[in-house]
PDB file of N, CA and C in Angstrom:
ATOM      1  N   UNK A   1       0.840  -1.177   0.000  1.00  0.00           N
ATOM      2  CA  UNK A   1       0.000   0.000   0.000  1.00  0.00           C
ATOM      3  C   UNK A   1       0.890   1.247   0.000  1.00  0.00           C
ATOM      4  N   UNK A   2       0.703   2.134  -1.000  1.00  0.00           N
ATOM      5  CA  UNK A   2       1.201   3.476  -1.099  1.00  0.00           C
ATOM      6  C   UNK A   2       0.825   4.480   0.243  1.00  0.00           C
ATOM      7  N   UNK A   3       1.248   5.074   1.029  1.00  0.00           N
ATOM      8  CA  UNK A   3       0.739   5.801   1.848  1.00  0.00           C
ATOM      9  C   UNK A   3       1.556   6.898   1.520  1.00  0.00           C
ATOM     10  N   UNK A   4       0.776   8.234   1.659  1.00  0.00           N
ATOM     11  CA  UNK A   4       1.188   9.190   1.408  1.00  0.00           C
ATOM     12  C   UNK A   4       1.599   9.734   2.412  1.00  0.00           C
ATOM     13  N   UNK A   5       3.010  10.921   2.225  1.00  0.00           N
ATOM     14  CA  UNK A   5       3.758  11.537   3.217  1.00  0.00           C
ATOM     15  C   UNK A   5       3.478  12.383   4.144  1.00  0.00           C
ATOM     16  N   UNK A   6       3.197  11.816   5.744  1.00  0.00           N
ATOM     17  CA  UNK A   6       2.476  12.754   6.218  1.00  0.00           C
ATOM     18  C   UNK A   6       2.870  14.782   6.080  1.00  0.00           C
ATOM     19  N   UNK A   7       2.048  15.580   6.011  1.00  0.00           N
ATOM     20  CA  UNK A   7       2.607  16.734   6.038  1.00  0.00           C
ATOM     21  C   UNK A   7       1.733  17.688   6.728  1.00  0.00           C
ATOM     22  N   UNK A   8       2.326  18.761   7.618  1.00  0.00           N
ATOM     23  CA  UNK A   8       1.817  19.404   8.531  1.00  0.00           C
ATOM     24  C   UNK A   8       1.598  20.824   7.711  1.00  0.00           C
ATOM     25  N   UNK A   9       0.253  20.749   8.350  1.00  0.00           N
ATOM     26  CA  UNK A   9      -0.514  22.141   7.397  1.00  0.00           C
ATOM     27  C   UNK A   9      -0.826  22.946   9.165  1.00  0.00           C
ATOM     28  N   UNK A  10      -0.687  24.390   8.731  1.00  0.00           N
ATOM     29  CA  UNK A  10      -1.136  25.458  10.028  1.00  0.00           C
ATOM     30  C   UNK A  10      -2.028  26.363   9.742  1.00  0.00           C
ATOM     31  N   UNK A  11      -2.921  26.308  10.215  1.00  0.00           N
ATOM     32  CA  UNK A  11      -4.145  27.139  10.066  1.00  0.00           C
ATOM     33  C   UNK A  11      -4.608  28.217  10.890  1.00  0.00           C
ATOM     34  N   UNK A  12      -5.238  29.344  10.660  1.00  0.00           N
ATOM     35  CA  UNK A  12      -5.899  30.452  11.171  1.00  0.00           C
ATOM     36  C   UNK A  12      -7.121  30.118  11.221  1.00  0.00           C
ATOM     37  N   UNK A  13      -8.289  30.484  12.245  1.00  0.00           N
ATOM     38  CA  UNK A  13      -9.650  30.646  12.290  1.00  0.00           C
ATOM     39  C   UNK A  13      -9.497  31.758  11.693  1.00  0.00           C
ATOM     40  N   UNK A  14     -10.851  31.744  10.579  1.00  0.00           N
ATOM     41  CA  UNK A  14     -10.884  33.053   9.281  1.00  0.00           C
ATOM     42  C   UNK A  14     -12.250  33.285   9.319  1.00  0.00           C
ATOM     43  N   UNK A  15     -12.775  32.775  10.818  1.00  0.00           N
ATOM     44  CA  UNK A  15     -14.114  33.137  10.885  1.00  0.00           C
ATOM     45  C   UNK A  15     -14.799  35.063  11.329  1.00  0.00           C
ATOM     46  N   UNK A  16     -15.214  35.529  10.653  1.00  0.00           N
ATOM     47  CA  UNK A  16     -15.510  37.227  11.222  1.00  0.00           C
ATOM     48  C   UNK A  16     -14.900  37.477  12.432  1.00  0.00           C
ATOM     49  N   UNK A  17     -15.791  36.752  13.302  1.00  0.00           N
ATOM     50  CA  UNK A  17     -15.579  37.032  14.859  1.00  0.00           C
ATOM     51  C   UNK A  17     -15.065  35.333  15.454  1.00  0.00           C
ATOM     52  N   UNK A  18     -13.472  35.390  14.874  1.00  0.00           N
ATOM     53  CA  UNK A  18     -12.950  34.143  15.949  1.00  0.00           C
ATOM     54  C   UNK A  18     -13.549  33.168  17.193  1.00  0.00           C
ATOM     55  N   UNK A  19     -13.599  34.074  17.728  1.00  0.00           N
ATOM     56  CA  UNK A  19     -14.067  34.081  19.415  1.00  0.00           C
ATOM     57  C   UNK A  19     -15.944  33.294  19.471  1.00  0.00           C
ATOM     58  N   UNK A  20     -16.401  33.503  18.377  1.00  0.00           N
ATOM     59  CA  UNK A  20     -17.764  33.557  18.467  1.00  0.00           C
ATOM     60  C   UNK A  20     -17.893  31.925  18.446  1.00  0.00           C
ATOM     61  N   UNK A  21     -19.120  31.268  19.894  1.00  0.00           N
ATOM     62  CA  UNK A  21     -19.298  30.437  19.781  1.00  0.00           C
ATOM     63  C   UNK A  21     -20.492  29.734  18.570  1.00  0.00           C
ATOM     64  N   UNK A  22     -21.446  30.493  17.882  1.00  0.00           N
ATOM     65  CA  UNK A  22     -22.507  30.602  17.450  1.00  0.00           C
ATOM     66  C   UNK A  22     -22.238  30.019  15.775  1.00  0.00           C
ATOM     67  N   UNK A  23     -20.772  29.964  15.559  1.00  0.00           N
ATOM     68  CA  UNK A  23     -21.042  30.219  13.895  1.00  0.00           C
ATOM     69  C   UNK A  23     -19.851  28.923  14.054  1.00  0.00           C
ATOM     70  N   UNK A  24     -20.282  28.207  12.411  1.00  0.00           N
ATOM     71  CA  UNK A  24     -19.060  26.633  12.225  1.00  0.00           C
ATOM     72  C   UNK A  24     -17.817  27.612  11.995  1.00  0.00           C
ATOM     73  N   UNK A  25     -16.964  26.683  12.660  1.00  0.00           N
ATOM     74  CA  UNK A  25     -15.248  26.873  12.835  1.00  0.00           C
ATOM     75  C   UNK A  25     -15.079  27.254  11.098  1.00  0.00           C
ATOM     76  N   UNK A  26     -14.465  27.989  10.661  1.00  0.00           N
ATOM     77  CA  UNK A  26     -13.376  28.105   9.431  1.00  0.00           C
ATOM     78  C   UNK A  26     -12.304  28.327   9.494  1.00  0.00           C
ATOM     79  N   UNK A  27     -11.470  27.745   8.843  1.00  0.00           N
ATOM     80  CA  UNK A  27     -10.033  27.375   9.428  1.00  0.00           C
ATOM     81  C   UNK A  27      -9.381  27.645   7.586  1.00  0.00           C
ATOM     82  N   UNK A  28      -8.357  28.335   7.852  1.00  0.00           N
ATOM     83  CA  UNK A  28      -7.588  28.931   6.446  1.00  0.00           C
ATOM     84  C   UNK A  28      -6.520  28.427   6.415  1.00  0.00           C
ATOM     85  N   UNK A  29      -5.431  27.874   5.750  1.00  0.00           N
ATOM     86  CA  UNK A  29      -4.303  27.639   6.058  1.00  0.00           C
ATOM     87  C   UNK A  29      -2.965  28.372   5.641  1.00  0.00           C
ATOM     88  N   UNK A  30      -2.229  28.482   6.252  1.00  0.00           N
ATOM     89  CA  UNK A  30      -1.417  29.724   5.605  1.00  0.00           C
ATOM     90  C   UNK A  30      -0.511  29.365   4.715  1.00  0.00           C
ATOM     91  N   UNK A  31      -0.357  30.234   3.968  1.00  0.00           N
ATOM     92  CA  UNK A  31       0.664  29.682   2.789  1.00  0.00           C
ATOM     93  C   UNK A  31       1.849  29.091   3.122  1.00  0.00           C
ATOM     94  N   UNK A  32       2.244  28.439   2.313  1.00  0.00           N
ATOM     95  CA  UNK A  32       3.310  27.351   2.564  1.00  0.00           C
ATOM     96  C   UNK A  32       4.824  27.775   3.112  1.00  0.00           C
ATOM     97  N   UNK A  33       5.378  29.111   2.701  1.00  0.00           N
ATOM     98  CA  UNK A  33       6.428  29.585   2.983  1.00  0.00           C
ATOM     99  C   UNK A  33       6.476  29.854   4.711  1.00  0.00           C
ATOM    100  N   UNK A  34       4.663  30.566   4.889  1.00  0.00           N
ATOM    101  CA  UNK A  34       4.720  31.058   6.112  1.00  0.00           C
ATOM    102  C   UNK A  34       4.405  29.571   6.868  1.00  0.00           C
ATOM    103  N   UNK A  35       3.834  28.553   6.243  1.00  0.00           N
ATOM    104  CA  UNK A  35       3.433  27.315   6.671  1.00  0.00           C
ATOM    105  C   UNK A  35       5.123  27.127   7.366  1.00  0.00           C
ATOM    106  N   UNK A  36       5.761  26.600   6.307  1.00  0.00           N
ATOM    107  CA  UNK A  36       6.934  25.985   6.640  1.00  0.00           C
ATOM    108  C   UNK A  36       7.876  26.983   8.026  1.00  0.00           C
ATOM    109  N   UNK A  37       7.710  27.940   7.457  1.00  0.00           N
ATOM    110  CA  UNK A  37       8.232  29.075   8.871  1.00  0.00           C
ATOM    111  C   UNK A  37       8.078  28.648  10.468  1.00  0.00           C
ATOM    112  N   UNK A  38       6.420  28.911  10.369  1.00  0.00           N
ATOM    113  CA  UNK A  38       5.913  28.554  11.530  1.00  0.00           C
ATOM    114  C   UNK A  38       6.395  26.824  12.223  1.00  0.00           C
ATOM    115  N   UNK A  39       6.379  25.991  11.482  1.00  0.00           N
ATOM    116  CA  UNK A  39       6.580  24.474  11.955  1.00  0.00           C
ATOM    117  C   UNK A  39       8.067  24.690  11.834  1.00  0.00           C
ATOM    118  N   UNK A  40       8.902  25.294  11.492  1.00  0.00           N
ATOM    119  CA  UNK A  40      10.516  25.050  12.518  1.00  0.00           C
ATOM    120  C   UNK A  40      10.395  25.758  13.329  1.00  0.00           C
ATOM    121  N   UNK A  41      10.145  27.056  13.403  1.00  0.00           N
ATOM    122  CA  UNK A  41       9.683  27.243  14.993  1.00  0.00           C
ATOM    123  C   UNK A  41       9.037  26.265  16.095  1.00  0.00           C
ATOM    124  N   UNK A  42       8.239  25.967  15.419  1.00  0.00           N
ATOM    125  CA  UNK A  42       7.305  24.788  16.350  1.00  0.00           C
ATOM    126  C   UNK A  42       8.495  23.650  16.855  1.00  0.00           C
ATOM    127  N   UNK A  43       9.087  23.003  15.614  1.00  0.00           N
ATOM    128  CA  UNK A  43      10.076  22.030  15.942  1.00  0.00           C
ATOM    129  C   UNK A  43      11.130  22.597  16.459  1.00  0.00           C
ATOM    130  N   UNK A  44      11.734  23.325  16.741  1.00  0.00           N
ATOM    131  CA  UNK A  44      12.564  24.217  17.417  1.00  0.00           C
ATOM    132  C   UNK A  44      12.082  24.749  19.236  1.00  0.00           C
ATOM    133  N   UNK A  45      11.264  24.783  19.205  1.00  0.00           N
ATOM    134  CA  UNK A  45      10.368  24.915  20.593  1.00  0.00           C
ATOM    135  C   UNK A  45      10.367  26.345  20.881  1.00  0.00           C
ATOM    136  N   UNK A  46      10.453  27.583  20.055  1.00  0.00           N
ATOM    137  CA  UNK A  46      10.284  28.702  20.013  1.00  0.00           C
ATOM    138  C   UNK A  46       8.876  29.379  20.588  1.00  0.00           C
ATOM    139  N   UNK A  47       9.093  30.012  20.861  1.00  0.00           N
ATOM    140  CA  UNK A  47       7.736  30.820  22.100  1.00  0.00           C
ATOM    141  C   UNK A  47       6.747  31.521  21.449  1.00  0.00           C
ATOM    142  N   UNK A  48       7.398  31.985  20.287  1.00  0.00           N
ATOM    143  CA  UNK A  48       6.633  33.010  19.387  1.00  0.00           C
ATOM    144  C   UNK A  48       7.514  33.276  18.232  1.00  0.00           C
ATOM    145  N   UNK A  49       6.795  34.059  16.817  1.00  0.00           N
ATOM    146  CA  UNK A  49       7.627  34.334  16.097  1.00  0.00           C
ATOM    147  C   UNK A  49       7.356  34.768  14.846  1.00  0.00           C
ATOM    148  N   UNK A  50       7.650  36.217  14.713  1.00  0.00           N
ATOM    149  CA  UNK A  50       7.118  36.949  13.591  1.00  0.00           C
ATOM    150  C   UNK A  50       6.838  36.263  11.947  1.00  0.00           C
ATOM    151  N   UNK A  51       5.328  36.424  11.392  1.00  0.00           N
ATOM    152  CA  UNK A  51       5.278  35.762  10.112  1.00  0.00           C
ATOM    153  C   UNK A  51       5.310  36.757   9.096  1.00  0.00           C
ATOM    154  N   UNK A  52       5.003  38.145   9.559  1.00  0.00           N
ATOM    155  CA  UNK A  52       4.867  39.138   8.327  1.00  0.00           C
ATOM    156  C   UNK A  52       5.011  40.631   9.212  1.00  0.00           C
ATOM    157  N   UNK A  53       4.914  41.569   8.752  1.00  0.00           N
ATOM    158  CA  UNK A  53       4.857  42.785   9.582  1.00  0.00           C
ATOM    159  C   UNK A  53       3.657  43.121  10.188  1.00  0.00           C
ATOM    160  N   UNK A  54       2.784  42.209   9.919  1.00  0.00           N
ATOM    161  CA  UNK A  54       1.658  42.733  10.752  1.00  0.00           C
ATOM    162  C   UNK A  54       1.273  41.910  11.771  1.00  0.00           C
ATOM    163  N   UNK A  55       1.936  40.479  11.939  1.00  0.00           N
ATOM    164  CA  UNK A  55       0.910  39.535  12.864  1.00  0.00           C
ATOM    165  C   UNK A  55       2.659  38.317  13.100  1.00  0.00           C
ATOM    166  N   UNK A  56       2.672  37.826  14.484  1.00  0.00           N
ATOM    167  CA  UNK A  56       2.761  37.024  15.014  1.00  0.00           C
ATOM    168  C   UNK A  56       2.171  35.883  15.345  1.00  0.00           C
ATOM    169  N   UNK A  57       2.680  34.775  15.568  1.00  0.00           N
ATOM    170  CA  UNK A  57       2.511  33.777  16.243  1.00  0.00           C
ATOM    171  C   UNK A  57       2.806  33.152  17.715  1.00  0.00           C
ATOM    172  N   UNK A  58       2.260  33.256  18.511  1.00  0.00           N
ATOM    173  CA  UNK A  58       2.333  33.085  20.165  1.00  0.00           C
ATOM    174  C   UNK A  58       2.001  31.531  20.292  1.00  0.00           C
ATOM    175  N   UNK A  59       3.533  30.858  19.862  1.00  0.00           N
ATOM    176  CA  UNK A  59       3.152  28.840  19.619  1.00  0.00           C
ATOM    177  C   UNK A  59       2.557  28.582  21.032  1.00  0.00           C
ATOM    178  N   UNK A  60       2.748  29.090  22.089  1.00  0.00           N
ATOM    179  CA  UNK A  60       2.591  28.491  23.144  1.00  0.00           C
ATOM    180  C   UNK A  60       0.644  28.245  23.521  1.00  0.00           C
ATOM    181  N   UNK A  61       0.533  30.029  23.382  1.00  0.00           N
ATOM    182  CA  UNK A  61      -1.064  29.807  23.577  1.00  0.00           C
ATOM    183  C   UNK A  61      -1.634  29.463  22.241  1.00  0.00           C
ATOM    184  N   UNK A  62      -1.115  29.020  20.738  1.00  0.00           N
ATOM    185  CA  UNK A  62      -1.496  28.770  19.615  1.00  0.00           C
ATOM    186  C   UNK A  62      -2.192  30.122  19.256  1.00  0.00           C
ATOM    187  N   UNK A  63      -1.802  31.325  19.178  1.00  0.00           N
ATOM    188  CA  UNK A  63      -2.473  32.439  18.509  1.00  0.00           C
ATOM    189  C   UNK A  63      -1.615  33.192  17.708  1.00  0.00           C
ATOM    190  N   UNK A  64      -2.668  33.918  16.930  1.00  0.00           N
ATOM    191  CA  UNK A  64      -2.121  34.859  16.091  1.00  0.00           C
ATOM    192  C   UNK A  64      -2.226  36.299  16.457  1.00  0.00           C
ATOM    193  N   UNK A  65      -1.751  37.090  16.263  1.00  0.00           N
ATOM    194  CA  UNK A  65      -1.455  38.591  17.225  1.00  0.00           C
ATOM    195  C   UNK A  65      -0.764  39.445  16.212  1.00  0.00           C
ATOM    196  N   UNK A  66      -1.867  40.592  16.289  1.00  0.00           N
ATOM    197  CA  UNK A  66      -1.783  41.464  15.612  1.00  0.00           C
ATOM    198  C   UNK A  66      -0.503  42.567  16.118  1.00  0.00           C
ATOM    199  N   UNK A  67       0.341  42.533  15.641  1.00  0.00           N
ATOM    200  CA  UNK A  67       1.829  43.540  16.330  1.00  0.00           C
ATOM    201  C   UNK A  67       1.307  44.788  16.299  1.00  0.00           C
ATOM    202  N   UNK A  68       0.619  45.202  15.941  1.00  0.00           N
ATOM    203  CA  UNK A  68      -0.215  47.056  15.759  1.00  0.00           C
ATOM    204  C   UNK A  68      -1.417  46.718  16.948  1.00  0.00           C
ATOM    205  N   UNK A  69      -2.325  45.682  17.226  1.00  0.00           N
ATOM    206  CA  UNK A  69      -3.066  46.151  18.520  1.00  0.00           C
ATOM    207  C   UNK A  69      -3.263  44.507  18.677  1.00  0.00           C
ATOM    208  N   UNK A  70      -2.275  44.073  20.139  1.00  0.00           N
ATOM    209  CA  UNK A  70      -2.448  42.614  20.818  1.00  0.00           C
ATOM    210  C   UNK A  70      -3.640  42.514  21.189  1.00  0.00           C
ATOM    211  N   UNK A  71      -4.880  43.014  21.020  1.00  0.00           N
ATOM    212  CA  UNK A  71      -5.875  42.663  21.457  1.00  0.00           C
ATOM    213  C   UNK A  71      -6.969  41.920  20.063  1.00  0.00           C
ATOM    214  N   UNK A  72      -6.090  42.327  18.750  1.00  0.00           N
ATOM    215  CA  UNK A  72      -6.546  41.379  17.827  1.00  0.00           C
ATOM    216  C   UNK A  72      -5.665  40.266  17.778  1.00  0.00           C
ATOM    217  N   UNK A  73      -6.364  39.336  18.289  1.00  0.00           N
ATOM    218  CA  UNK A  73      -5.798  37.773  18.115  1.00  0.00           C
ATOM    219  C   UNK A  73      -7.277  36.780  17.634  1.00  0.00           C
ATOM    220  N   UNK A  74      -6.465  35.495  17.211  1.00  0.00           N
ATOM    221  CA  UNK A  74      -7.233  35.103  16.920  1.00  0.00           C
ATOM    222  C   UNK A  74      -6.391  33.219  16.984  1.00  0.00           C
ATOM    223  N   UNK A  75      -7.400  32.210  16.777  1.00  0.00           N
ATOM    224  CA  UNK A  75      -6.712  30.549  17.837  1.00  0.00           C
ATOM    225  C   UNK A  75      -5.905  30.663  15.805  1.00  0.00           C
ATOM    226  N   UNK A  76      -4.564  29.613  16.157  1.00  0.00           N
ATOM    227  CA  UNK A  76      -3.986  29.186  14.981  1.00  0.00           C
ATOM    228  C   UNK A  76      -4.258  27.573  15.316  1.00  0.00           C
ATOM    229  N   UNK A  77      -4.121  26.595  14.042  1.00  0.00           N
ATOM    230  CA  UNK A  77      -3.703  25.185  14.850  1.00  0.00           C
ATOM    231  C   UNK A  77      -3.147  24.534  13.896  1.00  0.00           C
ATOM    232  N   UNK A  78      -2.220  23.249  14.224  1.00  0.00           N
ATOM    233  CA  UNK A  78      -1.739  22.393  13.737  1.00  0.00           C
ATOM    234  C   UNK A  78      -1.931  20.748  13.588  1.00  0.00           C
ATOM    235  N   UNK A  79      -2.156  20.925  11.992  1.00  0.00           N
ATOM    236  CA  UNK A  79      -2.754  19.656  11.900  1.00  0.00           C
ATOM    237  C   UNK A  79      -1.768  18.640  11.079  1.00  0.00           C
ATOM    238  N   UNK A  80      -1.807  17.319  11.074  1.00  0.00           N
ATOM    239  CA  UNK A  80      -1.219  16.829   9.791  1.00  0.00           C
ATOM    240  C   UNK A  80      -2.663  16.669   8.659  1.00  0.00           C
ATOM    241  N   UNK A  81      -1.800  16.430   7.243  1.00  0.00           N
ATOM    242  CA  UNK A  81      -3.044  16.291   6.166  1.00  0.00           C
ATOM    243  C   UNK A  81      -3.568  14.581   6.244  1.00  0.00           C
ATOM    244  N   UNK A  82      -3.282  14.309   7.184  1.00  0.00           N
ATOM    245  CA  UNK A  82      -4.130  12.618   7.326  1.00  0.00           C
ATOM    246  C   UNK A  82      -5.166  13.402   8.308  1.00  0.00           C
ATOM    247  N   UNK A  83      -4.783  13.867   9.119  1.00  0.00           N
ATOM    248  CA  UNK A  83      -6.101  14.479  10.257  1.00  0.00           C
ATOM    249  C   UNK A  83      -6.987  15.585   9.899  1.00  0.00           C
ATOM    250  N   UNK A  84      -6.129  16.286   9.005  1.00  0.00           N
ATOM    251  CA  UNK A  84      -6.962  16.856   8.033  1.00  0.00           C
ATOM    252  C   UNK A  84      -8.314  16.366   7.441  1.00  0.00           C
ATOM    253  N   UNK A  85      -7.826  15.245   6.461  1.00  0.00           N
ATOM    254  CA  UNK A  85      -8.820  14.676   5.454  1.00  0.00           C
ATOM    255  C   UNK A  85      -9.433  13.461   6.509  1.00  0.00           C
ATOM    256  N   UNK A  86      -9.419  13.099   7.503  1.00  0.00           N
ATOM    257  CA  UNK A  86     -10.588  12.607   8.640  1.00  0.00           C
ATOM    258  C   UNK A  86     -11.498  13.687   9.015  1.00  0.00           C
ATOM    259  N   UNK A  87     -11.094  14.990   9.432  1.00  0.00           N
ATOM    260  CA  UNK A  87     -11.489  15.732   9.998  1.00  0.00           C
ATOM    261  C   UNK A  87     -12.767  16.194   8.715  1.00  0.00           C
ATOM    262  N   UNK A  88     -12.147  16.676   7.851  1.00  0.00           N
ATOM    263  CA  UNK A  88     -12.781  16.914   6.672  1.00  0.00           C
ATOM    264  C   UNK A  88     -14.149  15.656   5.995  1.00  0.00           C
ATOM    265  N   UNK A  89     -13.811  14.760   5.880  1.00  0.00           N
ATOM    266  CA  UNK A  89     -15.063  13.846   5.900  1.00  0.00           C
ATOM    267  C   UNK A  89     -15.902  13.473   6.744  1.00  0.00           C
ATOM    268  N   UNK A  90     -15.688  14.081   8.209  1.00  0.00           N
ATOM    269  CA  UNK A  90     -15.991  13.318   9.302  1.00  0.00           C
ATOM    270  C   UNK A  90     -17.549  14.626   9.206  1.00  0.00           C
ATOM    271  N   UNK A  91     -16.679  15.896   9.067  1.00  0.00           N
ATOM    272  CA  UNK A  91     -16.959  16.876   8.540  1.00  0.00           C
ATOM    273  C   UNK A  91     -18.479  16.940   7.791  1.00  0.00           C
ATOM    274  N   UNK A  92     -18.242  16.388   6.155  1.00  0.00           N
ATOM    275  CA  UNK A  92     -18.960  16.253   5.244  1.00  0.00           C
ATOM    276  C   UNK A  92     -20.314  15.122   5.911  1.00  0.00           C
ATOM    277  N   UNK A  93     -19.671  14.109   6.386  1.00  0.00           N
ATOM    278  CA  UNK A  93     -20.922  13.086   6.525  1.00  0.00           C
ATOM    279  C   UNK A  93     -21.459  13.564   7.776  1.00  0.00           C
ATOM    280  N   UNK A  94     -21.526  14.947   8.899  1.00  0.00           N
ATOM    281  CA  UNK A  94     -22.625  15.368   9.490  1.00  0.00           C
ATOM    282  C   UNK A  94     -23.198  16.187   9.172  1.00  0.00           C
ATOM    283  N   UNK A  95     -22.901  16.974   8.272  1.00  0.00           N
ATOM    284  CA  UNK A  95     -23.133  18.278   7.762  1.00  0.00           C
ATOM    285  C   UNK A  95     -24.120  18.276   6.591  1.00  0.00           C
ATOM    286  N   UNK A  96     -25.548  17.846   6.211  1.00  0.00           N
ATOM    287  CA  UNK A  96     -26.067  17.509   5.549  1.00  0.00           C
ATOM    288  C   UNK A  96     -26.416  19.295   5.139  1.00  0.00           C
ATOM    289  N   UNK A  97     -26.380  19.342   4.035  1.00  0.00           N
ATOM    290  CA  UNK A  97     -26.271  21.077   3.585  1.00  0.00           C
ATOM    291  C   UNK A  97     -27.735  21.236   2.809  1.00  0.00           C
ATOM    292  N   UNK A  98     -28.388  20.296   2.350  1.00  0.00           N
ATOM    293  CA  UNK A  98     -29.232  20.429   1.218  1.00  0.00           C
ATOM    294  C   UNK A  98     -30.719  20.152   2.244  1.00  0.00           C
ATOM    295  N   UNK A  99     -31.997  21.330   1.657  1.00  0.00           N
ATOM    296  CA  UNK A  99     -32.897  21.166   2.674  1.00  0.00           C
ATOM    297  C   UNK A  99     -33.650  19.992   2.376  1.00  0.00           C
ATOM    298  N   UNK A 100     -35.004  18.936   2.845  1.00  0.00           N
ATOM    299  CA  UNK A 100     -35.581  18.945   2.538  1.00  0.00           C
ATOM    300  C   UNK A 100     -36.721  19.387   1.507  1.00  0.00           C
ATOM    301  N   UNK A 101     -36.499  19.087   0.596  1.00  0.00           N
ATOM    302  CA  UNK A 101     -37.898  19.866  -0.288  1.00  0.00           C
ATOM    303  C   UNK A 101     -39.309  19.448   0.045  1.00  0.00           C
ATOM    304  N   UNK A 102     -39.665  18.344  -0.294  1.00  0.00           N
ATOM    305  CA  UNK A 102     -40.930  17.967   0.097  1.00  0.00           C
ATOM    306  C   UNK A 102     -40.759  16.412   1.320  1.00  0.00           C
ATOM    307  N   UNK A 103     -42.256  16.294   1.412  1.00  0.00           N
ATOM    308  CA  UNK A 103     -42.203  14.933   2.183  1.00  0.00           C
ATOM    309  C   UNK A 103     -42.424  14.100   1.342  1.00  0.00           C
ATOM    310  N   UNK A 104     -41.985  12.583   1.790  1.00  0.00           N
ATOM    311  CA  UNK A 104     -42.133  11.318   1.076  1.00  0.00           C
ATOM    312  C   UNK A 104     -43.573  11.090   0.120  1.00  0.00           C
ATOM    313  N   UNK A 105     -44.233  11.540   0.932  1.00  0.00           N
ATOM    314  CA  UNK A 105     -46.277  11.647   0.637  1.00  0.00           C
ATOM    315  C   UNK A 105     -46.425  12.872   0.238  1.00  0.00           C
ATOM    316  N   UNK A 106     -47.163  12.774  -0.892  1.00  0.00           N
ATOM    317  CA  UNK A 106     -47.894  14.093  -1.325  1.00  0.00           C
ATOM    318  C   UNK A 106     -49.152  14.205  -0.876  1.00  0.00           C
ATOM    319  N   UNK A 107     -49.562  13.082   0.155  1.00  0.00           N
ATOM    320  CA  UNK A 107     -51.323  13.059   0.290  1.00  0.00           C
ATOM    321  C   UNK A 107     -51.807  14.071   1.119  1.00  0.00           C
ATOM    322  N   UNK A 108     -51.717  14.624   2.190  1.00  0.00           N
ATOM    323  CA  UNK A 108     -51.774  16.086   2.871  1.00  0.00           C
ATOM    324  C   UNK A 108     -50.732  17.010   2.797  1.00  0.00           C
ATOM    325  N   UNK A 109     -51.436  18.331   2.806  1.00  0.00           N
ATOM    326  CA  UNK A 109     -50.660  19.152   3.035  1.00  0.00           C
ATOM    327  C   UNK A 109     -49.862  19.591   4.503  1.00  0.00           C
ATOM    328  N   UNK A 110     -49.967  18.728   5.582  1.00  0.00           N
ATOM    329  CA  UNK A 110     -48.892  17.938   6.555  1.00  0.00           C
ATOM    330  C   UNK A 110     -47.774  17.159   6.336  1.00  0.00           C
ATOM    331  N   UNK A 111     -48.075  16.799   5.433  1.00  0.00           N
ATOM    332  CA  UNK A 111     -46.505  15.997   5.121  1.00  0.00           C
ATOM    333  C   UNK A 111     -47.143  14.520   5.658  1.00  0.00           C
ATOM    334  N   UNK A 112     -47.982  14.351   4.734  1.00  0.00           N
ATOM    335  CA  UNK A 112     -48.532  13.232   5.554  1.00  0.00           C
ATOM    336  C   UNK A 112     -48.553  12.476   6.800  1.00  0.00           C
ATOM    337  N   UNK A 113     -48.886  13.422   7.502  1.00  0.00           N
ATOM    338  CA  UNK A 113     -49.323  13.255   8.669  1.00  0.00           C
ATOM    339  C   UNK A 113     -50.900  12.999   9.164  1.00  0.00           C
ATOM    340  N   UNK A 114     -51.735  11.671   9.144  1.00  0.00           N
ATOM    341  CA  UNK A 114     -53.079  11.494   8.801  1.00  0.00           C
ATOM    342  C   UNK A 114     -53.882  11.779  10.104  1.00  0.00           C
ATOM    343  N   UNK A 115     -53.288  12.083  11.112  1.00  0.00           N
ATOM    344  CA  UNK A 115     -54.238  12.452  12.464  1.00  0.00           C
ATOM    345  C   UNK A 115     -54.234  13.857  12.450  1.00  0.00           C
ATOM    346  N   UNK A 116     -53.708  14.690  12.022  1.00  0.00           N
ATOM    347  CA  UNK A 116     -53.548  16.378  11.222  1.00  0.00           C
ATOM    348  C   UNK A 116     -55.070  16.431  11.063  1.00  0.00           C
ATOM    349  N   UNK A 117     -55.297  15.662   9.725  1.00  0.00           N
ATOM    350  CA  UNK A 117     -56.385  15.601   8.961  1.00  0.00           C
ATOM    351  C   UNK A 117     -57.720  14.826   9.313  1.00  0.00           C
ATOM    352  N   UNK A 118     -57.437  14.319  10.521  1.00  0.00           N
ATOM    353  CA  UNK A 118     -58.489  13.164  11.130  1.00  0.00           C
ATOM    354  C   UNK A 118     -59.456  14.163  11.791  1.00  0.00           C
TER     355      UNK A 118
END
């Protein structure tokens, strides 16, 4: 069996409001240069560590931090792409996206429900 090479992807919540319990997680992953950046830090055991001029990484509490105002942060995380693509189907098969259109029965306008109509 071919198994493919595990590889570690790092992600940002890219949801409006991070913090918000109310809305599904979205998770972005950062480009590969800054990808690869961040994970020798990580493997290195580094505390924190600038990715661009505007935002940091704080490995310890896993956040991202805005260097112009620390009070914009937001969770980062680290995944491999095997936990990824579990996560991701595990994902798909609860997440049924498409509504109902009608009910099985067209015989009431209940959805066939016959004590409605009794």
């Amino acid at each position: 069996m071919n198994r493919e090479e595990e590889q570690i992807v790092w992600s940002w919540k890219s949801n409006i409001n991070p913090w918000s319990l109310n809305q599904i997680d979205e998770w972005t992953p950062f480009i590969p240069i800054i990808n690869n950046q961040i994970e020798q830090g990580y493997q290195e055991h580094e505390k924190e560590l600038i990715i661009n001029e505007n935002h940091k990484i704080d490995l310890n509490k896993l956040l991202q931090i805005n260097i112009h105002n620390v009070n914009k942060q937001r969770p980062v995380r680290r995944c491999s792409n095997r936990e990824d693509n579990v996560s991701y189907y595990r994902r798909e098969r609860f997440n049924f996206v498409q509504p109902i259109k009608r009910s099985i029965t067209d015989d009431t306008p209940y959805y066939g429900s016959s004590f409605i109509t009794d």
